[in-house]
PDB file of N, CA and C in Angstrom:
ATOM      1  N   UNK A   1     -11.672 -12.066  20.802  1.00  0.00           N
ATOM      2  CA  UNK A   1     -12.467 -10.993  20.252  1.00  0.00           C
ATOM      3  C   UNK A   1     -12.128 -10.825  18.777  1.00  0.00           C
ATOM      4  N   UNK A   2     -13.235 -10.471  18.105  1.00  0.00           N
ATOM      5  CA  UNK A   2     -12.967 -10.158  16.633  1.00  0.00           C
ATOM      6  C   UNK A   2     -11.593  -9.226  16.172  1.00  0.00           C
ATOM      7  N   UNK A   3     -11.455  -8.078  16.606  1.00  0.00           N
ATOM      8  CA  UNK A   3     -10.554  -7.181  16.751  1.00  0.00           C
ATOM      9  C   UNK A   3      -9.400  -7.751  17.057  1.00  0.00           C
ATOM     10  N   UNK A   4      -9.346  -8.557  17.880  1.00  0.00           N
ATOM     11  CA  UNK A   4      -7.819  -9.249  17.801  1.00  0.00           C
ATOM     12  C   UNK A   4      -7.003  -9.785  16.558  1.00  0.00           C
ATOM     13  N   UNK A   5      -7.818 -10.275  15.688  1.00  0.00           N
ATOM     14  CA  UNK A   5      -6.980 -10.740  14.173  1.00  0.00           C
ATOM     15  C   UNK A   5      -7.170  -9.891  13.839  1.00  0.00           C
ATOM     16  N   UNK A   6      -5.521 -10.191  13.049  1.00  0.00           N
ATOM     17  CA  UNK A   6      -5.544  -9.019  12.000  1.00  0.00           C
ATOM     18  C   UNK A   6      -5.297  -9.929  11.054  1.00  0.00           C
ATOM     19  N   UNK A   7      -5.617  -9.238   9.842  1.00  0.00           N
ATOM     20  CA  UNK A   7      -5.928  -9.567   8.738  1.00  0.00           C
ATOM     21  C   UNK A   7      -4.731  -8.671   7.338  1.00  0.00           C
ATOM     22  N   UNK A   8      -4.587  -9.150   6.452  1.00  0.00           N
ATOM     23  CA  UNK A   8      -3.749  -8.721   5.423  1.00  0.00           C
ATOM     24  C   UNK A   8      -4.699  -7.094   4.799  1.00  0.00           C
ATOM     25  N   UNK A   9      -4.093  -5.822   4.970  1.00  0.00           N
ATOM     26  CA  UNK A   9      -4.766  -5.101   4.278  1.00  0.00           C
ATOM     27  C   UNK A   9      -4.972  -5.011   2.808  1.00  0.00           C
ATOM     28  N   UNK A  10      -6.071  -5.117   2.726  1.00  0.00           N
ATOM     29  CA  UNK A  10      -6.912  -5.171   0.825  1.00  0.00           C
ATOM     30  C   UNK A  10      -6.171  -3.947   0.472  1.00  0.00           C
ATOM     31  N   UNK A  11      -6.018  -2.701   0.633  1.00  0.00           N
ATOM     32  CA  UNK A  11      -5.145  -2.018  -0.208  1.00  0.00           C
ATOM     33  C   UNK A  11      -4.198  -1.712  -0.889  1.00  0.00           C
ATOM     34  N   UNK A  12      -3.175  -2.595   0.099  1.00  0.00           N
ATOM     35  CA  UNK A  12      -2.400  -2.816  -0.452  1.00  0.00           C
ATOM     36  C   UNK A  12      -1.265  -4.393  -0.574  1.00  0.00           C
ATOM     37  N   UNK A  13      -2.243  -5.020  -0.512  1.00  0.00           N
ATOM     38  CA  UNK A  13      -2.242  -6.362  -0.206  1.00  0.00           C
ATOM     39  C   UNK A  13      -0.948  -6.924   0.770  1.00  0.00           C
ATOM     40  N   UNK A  14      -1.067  -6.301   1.733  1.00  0.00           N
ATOM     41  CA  UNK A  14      -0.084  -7.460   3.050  1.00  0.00           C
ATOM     42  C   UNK A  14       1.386  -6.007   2.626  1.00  0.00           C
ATOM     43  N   UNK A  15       1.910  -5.850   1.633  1.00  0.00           N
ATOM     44  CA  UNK A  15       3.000  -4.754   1.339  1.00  0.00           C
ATOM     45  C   UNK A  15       3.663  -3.618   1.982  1.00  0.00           C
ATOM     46  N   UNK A  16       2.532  -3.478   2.828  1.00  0.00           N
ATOM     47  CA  UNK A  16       2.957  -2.040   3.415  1.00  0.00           C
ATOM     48  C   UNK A  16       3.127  -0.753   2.895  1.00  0.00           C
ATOM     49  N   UNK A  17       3.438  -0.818   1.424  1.00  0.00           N
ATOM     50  CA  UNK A  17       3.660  -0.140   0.173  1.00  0.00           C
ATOM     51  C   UNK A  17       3.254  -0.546  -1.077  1.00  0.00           C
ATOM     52  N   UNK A  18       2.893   0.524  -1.604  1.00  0.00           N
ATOM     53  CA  UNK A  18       2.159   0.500  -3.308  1.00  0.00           C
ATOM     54  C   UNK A  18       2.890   1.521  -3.969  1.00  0.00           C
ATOM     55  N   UNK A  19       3.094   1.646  -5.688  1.00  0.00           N
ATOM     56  CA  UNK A  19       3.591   1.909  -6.243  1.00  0.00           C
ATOM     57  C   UNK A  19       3.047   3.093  -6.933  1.00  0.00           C
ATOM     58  N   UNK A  20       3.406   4.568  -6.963  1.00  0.00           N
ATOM     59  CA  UNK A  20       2.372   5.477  -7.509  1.00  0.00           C
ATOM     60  C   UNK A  20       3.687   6.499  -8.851  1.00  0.00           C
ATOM     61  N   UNK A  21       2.817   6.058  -9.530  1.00  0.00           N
ATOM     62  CA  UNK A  21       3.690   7.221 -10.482  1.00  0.00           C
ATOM     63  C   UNK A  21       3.663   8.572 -10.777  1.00  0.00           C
ATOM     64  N   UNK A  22       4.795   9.224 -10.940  1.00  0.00           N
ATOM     65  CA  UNK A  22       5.283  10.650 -11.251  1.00  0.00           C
ATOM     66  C   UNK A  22       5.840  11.056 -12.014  1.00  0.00           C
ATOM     67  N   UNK A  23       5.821  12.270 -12.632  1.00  0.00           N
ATOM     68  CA  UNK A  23       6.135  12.686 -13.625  1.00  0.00           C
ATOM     69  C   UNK A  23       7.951  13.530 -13.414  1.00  0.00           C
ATOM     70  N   UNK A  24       8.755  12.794 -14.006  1.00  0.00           N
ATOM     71  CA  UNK A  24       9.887  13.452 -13.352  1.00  0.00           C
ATOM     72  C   UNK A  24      10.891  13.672 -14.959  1.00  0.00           C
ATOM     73  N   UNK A  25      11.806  14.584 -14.558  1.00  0.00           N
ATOM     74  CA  UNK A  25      12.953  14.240 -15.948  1.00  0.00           C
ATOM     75  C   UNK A  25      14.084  13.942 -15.319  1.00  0.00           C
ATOM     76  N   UNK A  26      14.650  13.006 -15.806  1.00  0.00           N
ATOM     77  CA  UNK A  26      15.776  12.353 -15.312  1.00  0.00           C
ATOM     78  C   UNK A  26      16.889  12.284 -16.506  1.00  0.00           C
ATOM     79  N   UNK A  27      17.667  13.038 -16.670  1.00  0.00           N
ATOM     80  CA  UNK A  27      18.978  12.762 -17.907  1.00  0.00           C
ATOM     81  C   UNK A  27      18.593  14.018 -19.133  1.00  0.00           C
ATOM     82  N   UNK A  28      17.621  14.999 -18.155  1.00  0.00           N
ATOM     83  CA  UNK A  28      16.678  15.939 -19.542  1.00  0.00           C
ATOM     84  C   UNK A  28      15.687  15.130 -20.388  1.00  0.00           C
ATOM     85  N   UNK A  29      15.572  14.083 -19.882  1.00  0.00           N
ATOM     86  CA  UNK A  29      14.075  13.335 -21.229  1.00  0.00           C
ATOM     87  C   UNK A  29      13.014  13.344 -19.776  1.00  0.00           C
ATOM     88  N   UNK A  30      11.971  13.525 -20.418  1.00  0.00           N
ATOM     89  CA  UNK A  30      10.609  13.616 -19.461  1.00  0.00           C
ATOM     90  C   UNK A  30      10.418  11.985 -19.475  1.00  0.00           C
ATOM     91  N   UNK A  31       9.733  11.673 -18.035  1.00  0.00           N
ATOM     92  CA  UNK A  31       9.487  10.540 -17.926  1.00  0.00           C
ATOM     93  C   UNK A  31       8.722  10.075 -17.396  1.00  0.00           C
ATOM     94  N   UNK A  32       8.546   9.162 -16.581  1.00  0.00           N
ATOM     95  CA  UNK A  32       7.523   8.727 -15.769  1.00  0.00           C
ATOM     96  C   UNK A  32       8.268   7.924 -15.111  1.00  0.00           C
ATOM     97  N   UNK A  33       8.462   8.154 -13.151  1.00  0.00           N
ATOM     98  CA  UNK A  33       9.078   7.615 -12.443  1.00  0.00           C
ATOM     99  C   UNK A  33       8.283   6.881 -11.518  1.00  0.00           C
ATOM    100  N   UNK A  34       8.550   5.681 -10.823  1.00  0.00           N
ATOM    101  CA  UNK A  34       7.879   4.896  -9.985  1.00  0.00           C
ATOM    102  C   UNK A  34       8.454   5.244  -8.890  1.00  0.00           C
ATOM    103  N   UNK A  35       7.789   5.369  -7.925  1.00  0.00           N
ATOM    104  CA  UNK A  35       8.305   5.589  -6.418  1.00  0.00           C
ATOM    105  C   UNK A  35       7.128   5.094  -5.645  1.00  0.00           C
ATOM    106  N   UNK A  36       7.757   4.520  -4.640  1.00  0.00           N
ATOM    107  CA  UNK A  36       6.922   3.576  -3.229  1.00  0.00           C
ATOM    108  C   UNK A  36       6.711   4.161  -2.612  1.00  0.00           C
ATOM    109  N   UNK A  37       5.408   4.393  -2.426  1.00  0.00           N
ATOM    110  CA  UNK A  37       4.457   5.025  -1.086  1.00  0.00           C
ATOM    111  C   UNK A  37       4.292   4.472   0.106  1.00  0.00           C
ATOM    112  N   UNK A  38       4.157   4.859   1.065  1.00  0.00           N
ATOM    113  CA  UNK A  38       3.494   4.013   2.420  1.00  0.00           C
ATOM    114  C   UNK A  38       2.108   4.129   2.394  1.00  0.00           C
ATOM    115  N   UNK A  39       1.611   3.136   2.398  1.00  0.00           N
ATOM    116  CA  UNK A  39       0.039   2.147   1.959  1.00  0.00           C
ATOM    117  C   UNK A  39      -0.870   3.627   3.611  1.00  0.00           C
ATOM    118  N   UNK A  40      -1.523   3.818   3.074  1.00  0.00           N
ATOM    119  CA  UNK A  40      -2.433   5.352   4.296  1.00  0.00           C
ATOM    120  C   UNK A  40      -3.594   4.509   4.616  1.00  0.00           C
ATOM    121  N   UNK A  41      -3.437   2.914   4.389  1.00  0.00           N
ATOM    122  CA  UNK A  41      -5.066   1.662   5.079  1.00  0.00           C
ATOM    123  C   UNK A  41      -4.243   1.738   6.285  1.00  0.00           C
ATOM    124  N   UNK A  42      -3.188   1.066   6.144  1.00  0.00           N
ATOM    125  CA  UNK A  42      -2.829   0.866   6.985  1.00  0.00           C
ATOM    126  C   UNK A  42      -1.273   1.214   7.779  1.00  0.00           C
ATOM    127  N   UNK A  43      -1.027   2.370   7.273  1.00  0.00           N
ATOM    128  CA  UNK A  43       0.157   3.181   7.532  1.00  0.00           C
ATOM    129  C   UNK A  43       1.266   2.070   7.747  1.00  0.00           C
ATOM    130  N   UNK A  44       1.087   1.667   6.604  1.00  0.00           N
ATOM    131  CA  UNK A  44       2.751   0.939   6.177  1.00  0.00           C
ATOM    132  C   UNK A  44       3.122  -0.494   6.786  1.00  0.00           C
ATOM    133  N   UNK A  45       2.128  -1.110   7.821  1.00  0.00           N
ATOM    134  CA  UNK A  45       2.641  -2.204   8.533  1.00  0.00           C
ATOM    135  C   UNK A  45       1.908  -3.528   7.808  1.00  0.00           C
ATOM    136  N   UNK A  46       0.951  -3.391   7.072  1.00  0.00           N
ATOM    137  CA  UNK A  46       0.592  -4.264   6.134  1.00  0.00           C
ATOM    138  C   UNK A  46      -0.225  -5.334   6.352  1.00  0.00           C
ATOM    139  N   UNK A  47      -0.431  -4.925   7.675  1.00  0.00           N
ATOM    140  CA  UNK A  47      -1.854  -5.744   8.764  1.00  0.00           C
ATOM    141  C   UNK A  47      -2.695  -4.586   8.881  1.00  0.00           C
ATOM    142  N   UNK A  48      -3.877  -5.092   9.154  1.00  0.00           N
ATOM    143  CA  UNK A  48      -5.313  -3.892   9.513  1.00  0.00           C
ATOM    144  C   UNK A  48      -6.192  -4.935  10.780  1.00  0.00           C
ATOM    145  N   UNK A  49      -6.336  -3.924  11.612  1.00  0.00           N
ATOM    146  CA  UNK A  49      -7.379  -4.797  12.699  1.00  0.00           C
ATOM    147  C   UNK A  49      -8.201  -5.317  12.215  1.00  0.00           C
ATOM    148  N   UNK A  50      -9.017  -6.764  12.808  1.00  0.00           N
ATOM    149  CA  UNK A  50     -10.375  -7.240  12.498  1.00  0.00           C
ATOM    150  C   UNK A  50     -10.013  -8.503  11.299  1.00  0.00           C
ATOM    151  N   UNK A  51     -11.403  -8.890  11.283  1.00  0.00           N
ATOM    152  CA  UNK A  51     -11.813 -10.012  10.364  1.00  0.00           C
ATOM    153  C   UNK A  51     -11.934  -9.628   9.058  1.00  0.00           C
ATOM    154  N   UNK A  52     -12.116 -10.423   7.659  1.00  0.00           N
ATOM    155  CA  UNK A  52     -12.716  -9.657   6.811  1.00  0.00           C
ATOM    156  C   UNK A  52     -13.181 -11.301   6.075  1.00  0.00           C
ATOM    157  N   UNK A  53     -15.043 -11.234   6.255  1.00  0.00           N
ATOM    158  CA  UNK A  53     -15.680 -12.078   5.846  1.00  0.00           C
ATOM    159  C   UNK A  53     -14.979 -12.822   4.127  1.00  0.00           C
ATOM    160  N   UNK A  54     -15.098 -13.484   3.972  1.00  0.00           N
ATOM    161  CA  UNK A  54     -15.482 -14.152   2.454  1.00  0.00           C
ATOM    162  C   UNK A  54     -16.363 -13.491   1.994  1.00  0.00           C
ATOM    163  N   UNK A  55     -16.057 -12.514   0.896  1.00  0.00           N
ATOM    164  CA  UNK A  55     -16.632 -12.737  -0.026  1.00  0.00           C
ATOM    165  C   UNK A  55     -17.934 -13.539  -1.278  1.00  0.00           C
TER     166      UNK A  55
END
């Protein structure tokens, strides 16, 4: 059945996690901090059910 493959999720490409930035101060200088999210396509496991045609 189609639904049986899974496929790499496009959101966050296969990762499980993507990178979202914030505004934080760290040492008293304002900055901009990176911190890893869990990918909400596919709640973090980095597969998504189904096929996904060519393009």
């Amino acid at each position: 059945m189609i639904h049986d493959i899974d496929v790499l999720c496009h959101a966050c490409d296969g990762e499980g996690r993507f990178p979202e930035a914030k505004a934080a101060t760290l040492g008293g200088v304002s900055q901009t901090a990176i911190i890893s999210r869990a990918c909400t396509w596919c709640e973090g496991i980095g597969r998504r059910e189904g096929a996904a045609p060519p393009a």
